[in-house]
Protein backbone atom coordinates (compact mmCIF):
# COMPACT_ATOMS: atom_id res chain seq x y z
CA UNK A 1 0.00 0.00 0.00
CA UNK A 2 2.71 2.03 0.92
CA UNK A 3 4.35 1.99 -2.71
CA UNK A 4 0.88 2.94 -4.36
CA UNK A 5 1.30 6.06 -2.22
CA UNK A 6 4.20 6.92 -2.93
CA UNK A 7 3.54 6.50 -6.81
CA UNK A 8 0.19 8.83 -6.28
CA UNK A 9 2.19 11.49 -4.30
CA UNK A 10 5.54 11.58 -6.76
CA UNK A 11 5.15 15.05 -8.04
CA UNK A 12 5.47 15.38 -12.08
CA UNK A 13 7.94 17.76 -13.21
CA UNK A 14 6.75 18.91 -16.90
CA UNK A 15 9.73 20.96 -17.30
CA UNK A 16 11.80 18.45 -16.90
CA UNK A 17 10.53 15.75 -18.62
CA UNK A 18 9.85 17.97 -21.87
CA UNK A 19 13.90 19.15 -21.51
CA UNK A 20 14.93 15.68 -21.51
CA UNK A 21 12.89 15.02 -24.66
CA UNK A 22 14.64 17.78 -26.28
CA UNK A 23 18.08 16.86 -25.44
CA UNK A 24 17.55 13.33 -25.74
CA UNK A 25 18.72 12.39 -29.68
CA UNK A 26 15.79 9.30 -29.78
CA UNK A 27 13.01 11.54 -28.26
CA UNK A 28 13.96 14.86 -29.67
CA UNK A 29 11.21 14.02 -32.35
CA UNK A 30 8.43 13.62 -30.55
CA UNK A 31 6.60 16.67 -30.94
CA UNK A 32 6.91 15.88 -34.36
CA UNK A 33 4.86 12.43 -33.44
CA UNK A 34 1.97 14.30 -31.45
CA UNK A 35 1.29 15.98 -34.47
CA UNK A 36 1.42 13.39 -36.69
CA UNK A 37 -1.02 11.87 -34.60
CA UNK A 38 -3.02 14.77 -34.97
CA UNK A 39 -3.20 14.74 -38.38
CA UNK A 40 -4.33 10.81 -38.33
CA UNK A 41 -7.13 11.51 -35.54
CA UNK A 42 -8.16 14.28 -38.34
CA UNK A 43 -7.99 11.87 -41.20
CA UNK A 44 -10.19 9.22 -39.40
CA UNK A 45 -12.54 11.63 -38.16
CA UNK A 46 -13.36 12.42 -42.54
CA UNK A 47 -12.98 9.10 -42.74
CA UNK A 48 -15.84 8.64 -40.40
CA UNK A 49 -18.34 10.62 -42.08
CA UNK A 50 -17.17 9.20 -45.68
CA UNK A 51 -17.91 5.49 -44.45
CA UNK A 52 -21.09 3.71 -45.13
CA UNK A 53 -21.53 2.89 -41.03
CA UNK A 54 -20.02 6.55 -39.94
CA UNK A 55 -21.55 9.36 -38.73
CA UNK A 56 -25.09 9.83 -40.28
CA UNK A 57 -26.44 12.84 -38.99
CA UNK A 58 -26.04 16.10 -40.19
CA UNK A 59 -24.87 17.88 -37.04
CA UNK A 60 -22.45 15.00 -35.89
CA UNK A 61 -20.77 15.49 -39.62
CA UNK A 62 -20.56 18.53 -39.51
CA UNK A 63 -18.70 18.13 -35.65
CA UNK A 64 -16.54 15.73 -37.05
CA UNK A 65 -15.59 18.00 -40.20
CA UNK A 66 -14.93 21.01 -37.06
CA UNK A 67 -12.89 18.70 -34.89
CA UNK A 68 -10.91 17.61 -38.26
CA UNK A 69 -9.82 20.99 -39.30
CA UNK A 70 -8.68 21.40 -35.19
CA UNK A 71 -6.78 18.38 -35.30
CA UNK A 72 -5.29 19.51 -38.49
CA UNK A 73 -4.34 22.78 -37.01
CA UNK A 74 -2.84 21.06 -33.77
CA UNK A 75 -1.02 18.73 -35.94
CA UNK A 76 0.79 21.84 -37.47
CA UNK A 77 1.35 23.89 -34.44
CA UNK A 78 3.20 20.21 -32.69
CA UNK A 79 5.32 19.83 -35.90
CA UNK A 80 6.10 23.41 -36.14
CA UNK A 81 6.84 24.50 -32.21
CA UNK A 82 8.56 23.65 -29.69
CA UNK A 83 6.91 21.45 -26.69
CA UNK A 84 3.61 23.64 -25.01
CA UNK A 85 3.86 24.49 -21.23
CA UNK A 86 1.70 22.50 -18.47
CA UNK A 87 -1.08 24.38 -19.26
CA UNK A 88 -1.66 24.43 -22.60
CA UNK A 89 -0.02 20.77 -22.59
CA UNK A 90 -3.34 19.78 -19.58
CA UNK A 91 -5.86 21.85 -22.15
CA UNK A 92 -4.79 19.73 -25.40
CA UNK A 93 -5.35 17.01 -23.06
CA UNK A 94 -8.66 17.97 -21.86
CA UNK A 95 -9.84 19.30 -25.88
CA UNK A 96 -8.52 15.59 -27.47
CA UNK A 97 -10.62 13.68 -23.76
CA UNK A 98 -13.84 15.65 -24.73
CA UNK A 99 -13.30 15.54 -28.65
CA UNK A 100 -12.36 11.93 -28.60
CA UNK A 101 -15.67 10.78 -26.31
CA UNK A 102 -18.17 13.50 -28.28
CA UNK A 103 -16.84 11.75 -31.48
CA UNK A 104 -17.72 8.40 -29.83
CA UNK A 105 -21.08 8.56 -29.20
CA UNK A 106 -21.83 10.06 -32.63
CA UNK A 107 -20.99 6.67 -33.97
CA UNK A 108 -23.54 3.91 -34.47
CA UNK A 109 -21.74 1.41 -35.62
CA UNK A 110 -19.08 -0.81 -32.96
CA UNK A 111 -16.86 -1.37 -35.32
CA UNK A 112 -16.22 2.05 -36.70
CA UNK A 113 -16.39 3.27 -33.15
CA UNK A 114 -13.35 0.69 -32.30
CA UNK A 115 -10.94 2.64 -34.64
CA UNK A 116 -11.37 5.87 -32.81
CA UNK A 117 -11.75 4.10 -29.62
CA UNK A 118 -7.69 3.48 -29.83
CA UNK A 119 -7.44 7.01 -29.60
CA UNK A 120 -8.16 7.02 -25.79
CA UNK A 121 -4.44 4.91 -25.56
CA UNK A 122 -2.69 7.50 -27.38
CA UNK A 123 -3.97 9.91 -25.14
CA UNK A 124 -3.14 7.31 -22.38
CA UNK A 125 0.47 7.20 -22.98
CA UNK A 126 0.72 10.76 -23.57
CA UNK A 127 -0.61 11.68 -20.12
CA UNK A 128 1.42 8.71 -19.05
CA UNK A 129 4.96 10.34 -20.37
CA UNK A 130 4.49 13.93 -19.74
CA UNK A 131 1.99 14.57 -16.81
CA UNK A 132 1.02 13.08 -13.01
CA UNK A 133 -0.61 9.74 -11.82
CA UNK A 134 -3.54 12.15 -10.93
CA UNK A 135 -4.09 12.98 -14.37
CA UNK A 136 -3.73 9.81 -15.57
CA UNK A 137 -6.40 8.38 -13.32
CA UNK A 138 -8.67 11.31 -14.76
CA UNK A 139 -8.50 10.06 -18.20
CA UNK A 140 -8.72 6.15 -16.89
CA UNK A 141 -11.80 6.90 -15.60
């Protein structure tokens, strides 16, 4: 018990972690890979309104077509800047949580909705590498 405590109370130090990504020569890149991840979450969210079992209504296409050109956006500001700070870091977190469940319950079909279901693990290990246990259990949950 005493070791999930201590792994609850270890304080996250964004700075940190985000300079040793930079200086690091195997994870100096991977701003470059949040934003290429972007630009795939943007891709299948057209690709959800383009396929037969997608999104059918008009408002949830036109949400996913919103959330696409965002992503695309996001994908562009990752490849192009440097890491965010905490905060803007915790509010990319909190837009892709809400943007990733919204786009979830437009879907009908289970097996489309699997596809962008994966999405909640990249968001997973990005929390995971970059933020606290307390943020992580926010997004488990």
């Amino acid at each position: 018990m005493s070791l999930l405590l201590r792994w609850w109370s270890h304080p996250a130090d964004y700075a940190w972690t985000t300079a040793y990504h930079r200086t690091n020569p195997l994870l100096r890149h991977a701003h470059i890979a949040v934003g290429a991840w972007c630009w795939l979450y943007a891709a299948l969210c057209i690709l959800g309104v383009h396929t037969p079992a997608g999104i059918v209504a008009v408002y949830g296409q036109l949400f996913a077509y919103v959330l696409a050109g965002c992503l695309a956006v996001l994908g562009a500001w990752w490849m192009c800047g440097p890491f965010p700070g905490e905060t803007v870091s915790r509010v990319f977190v909190g837009f892709l949580e809400l943007s990733a469940a919204m786009a979830l319950l437009l879907l009908t079909d289970p097996f489309v909705a699997l596809a962008c279901a994966s999405a909640f693990g990249v968001i997973g290990s990005y929390i995971a590498a970059f933020h606290s246990p307390k943020l992580f259990l926010a997004h488990q949950v």
